[in-house]
PDB file of N, CA and C in Angstrom:
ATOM      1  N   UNK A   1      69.484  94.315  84.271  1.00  0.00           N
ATOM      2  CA  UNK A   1      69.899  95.410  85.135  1.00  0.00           C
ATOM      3  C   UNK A   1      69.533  96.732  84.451  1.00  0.00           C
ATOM      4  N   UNK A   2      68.958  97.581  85.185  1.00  0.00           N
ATOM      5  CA  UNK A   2      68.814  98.715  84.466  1.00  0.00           C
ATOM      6  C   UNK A   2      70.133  99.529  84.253  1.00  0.00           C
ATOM      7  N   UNK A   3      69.764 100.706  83.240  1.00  0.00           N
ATOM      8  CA  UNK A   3      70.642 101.914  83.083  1.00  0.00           C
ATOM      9  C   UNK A   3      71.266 102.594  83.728  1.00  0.00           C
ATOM     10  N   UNK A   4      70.108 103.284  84.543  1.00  0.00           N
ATOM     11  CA  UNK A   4      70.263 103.846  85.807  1.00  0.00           C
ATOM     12  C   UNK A   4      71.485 103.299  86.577  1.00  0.00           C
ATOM     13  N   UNK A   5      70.723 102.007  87.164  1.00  0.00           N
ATOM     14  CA  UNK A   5      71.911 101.104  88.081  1.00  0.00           C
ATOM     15  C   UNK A   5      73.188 100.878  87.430  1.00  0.00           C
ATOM     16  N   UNK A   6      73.623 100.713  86.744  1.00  0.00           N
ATOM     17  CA  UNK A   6      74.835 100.342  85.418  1.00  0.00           C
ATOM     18  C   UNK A   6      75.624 101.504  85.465  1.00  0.00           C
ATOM     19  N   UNK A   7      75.188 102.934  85.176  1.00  0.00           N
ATOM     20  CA  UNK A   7      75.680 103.798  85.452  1.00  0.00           C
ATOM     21  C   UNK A   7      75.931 104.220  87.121  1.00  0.00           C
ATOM     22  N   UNK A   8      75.266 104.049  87.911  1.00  0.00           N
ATOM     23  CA  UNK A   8      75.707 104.673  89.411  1.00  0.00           C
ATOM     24  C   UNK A   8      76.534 103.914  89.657  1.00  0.00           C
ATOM     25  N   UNK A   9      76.682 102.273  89.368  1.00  0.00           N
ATOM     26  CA  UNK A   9      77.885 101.798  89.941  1.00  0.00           C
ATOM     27  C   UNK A   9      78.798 101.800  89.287  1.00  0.00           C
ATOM     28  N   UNK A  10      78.901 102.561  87.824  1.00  0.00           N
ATOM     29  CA  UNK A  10      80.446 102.333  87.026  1.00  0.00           C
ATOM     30  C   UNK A  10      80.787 103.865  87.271  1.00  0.00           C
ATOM     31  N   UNK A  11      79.947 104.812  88.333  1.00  0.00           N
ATOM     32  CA  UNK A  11      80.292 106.218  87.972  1.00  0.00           C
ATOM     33  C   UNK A  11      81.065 106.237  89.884  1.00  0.00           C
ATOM     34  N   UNK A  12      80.673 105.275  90.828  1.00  0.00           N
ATOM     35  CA  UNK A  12      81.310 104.576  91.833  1.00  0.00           C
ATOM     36  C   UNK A  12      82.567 104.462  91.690  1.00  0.00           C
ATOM     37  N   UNK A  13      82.653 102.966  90.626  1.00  0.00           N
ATOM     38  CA  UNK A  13      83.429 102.688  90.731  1.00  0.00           C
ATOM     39  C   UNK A  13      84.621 103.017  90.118  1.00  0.00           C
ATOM     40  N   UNK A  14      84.671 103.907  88.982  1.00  0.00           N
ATOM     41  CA  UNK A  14      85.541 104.910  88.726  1.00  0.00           C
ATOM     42  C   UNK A  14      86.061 106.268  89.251  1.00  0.00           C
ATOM     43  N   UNK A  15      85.366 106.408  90.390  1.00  0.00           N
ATOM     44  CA  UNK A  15      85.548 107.535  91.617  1.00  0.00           C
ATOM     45  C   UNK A  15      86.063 107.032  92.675  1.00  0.00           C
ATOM     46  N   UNK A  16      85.741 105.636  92.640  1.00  0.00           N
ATOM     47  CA  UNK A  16      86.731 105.396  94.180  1.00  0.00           C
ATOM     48  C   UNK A  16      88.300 104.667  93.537  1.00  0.00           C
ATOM     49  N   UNK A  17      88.442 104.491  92.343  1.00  0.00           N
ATOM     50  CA  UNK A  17      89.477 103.976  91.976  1.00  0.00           C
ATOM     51  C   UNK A  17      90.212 105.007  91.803  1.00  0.00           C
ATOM     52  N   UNK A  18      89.645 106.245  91.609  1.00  0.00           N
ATOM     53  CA  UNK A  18      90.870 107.250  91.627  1.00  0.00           C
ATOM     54  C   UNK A  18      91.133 108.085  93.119  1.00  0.00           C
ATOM     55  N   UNK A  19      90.195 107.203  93.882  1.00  0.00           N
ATOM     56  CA  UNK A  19      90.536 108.060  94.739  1.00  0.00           C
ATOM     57  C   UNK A  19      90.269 109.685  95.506  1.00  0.00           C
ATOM     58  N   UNK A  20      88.796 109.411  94.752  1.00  0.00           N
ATOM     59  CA  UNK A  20      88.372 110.817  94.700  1.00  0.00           C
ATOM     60  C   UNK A  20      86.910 110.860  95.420  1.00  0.00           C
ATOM     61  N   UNK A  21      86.712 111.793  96.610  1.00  0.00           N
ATOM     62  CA  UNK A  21      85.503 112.092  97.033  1.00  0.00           C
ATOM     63  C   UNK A  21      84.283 112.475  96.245  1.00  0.00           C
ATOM     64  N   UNK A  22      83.334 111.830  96.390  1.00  0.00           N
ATOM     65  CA  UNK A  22      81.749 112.565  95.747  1.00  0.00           C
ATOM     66  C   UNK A  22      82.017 114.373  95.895  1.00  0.00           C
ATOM     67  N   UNK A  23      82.630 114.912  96.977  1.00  0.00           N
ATOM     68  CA  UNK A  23      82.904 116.483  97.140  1.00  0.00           C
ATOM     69  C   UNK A  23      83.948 116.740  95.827  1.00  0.00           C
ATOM     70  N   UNK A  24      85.083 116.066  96.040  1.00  0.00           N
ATOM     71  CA  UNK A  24      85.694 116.435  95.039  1.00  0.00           C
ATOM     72  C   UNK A  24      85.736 116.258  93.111  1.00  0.00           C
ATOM     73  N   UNK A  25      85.108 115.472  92.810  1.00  0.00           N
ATOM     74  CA  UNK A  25      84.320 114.765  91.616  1.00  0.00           C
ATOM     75  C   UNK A  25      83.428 116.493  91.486  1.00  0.00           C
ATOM     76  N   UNK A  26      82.557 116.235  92.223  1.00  0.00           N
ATOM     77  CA  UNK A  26      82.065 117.384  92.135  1.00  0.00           C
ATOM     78  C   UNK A  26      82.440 118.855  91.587  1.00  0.00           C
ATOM     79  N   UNK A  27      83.615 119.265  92.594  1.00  0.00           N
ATOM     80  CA  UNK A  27      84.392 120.357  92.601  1.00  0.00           C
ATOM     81  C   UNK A  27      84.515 120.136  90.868  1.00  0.00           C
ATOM     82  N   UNK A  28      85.460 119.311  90.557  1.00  0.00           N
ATOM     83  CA  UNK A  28      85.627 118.882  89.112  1.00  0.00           C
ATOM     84  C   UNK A  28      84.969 119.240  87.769  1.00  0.00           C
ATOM     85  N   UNK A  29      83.702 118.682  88.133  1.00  0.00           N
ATOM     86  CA  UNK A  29      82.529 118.341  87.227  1.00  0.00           C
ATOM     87  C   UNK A  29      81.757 119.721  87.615  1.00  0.00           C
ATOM     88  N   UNK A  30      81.813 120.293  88.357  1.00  0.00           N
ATOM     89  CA  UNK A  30      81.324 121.997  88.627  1.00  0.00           C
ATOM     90  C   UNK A  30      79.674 121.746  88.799  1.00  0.00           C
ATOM     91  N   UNK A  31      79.730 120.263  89.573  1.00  0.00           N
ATOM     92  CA  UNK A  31      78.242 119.997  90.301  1.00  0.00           C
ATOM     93  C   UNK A  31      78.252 120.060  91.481  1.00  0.00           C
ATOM     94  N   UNK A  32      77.117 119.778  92.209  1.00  0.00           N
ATOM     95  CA  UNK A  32      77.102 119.688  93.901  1.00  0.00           C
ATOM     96  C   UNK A  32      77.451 118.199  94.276  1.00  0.00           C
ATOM     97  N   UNK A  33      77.977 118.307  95.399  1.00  0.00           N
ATOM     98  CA  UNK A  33      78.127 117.133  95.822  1.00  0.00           C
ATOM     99  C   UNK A  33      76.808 116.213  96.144  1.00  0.00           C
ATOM    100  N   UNK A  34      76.424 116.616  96.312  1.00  0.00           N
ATOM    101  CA  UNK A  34      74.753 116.069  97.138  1.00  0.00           C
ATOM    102  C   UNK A  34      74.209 115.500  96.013  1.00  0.00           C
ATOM    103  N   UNK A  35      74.137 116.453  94.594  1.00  0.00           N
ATOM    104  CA  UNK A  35      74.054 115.775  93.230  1.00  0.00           C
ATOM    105  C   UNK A  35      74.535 114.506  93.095  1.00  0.00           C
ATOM    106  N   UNK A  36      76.035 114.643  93.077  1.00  0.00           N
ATOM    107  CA  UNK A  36      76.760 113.314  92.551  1.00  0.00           C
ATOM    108  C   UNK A  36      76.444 111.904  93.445  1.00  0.00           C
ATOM    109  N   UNK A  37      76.189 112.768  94.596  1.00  0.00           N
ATOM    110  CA  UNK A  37      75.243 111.428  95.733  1.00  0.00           C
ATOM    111  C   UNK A  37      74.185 110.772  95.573  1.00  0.00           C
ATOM    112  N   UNK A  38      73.324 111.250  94.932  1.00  0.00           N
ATOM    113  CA  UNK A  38      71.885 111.008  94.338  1.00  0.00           C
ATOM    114  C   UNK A  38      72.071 110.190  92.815  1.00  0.00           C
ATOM    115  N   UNK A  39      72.683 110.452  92.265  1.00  0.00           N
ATOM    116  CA  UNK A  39      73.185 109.776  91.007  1.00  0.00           C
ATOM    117  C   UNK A  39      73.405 108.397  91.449  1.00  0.00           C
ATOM    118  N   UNK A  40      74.509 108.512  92.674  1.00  0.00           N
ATOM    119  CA  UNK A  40      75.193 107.207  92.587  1.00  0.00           C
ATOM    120  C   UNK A  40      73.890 105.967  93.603  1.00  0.00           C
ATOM    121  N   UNK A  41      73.199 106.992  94.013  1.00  0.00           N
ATOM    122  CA  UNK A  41      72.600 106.610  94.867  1.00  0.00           C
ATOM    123  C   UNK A  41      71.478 105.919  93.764  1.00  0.00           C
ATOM    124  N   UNK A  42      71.229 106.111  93.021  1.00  0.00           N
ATOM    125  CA  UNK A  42      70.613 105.610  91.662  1.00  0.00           C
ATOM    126  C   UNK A  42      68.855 106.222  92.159  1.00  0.00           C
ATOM    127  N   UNK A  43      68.567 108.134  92.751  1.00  0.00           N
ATOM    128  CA  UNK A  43      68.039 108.595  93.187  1.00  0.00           C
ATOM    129  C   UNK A  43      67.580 110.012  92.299  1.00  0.00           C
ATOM    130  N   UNK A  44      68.570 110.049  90.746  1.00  0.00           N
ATOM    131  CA  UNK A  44      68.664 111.040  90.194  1.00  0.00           C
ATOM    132  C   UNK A  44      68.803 110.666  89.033  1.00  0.00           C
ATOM    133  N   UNK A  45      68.015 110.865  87.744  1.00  0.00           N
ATOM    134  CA  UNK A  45      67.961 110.658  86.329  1.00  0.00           C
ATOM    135  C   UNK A  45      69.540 112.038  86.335  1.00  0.00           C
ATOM    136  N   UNK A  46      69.816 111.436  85.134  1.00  0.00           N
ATOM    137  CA  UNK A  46      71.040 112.609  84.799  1.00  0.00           C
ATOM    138  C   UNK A  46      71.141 113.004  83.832  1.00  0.00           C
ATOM    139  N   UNK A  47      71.392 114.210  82.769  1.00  0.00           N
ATOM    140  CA  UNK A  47      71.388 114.795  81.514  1.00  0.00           C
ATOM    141  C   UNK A  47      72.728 113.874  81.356  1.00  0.00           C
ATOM    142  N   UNK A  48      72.137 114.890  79.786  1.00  0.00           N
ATOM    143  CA  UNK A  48      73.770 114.370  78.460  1.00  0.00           C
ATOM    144  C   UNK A  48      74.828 115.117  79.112  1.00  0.00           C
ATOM    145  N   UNK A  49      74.128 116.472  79.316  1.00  0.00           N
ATOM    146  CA  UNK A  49      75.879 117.295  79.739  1.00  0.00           C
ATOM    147  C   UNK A  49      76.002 117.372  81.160  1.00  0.00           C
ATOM    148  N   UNK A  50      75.659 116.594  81.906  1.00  0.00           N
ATOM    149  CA  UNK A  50      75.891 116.037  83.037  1.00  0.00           C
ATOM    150  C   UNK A  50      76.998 114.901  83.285  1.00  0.00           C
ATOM    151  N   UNK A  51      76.471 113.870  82.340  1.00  0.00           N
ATOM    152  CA  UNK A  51      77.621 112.741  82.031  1.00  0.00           C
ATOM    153  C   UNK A  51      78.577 113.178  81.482  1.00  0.00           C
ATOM    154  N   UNK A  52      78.706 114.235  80.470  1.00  0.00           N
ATOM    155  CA  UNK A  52      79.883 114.626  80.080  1.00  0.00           C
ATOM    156  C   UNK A  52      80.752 115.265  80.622  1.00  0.00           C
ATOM    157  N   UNK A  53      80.456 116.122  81.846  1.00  0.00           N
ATOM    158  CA  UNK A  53      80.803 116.693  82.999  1.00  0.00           C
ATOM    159  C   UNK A  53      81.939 115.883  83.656  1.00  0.00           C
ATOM    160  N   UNK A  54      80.972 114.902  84.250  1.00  0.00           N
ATOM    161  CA  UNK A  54      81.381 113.558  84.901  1.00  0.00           C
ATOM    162  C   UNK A  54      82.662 113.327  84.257  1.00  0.00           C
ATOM    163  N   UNK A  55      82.079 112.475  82.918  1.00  0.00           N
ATOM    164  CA  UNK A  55      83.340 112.047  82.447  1.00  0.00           C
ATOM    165  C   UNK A  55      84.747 112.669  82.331  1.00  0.00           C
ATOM    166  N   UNK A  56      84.123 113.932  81.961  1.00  0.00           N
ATOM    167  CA  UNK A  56      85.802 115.142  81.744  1.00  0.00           C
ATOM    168  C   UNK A  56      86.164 115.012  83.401  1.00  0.00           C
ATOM    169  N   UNK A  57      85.647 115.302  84.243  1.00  0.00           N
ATOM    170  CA  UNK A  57      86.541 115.215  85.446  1.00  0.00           C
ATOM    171  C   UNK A  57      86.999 113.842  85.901  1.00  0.00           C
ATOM    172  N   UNK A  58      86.564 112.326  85.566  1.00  0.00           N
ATOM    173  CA  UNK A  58      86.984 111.367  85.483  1.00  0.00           C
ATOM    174  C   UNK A  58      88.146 110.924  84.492  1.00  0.00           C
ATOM    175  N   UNK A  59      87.981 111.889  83.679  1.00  0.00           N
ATOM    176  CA  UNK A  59      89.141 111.872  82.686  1.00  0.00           C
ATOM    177  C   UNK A  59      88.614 110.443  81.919  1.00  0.00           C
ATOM    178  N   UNK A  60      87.624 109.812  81.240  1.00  0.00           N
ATOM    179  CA  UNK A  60      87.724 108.597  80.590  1.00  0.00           C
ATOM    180  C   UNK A  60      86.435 109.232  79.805  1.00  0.00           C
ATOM    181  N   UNK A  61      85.656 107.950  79.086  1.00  0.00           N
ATOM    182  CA  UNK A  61      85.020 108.474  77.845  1.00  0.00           C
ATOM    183  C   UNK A  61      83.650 108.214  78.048  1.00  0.00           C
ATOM    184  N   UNK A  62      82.297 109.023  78.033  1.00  0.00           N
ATOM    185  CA  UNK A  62      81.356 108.763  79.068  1.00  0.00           C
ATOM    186  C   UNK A  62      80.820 107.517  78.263  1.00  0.00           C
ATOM    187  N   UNK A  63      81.032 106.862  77.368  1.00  0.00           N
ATOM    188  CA  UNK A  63      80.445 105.212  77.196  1.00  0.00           C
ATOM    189  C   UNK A  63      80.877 104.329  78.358  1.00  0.00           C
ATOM    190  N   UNK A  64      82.133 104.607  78.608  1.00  0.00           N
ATOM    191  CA  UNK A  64      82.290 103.815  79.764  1.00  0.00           C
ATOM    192  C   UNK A  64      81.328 103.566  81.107  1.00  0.00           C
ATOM    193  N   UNK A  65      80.763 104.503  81.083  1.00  0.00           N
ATOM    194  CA  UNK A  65      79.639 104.328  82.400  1.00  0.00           C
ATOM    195  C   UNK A  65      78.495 103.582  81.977  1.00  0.00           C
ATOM    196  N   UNK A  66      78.437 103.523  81.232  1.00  0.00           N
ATOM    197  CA  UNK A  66      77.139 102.499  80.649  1.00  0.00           C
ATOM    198  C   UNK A  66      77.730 100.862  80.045  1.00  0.00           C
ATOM    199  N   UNK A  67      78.954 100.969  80.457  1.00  0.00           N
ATOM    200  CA  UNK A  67      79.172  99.296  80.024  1.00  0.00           C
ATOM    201  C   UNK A  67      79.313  98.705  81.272  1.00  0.00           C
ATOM    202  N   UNK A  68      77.917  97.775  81.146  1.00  0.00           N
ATOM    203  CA  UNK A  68      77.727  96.301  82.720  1.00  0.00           C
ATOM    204  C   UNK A  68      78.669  95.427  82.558  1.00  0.00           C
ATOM    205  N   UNK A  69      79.639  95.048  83.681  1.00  0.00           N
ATOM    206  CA  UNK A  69      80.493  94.222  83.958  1.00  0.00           C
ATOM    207  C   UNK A  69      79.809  93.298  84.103  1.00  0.00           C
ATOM    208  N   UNK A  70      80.997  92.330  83.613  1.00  0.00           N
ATOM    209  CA  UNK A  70      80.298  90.672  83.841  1.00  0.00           C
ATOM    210  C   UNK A  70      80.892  90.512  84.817  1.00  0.00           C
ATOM    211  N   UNK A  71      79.747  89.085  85.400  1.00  0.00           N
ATOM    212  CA  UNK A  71      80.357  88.580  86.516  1.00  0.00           C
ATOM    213  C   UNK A  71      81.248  87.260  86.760  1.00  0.00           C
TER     214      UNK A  71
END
């Protein structure tokens, strides 16, 4: 599985577990929404201080987006 993919769905699935819109993540992370769409959409390479962004408004630690769940 790639990187890319690994990250859009752990950056998913830690946004819908809290309950939080791609708009509002955004608001957060002081990106565009349309951004955070393209990411997840696995449509957008993303910087370092992009993920770190992310992560501070996810509140968790940005390694977490790069660890693939087993199945």
């Amino acid at each position: 599985m790639s990187l890319i993919h690994i990250f859009a769905t752990n950056l998913r699935k830690y946004r819908t577990e809290q309950n939080m819109s791609q708009e509002y993540l955004a608001e957060l992370a002081g990106l565009h929404r349309t951004y955070i769409s393209a990411v997840e959409r696995e449509q957008r390479n993303i910087s370092i201080e992009n993920i770190q962004r992310i992560s501070d408004a996810l509140k968790i630690e940005p390694y977490r987006l790069f660890i693939e769940e087993s199945d």
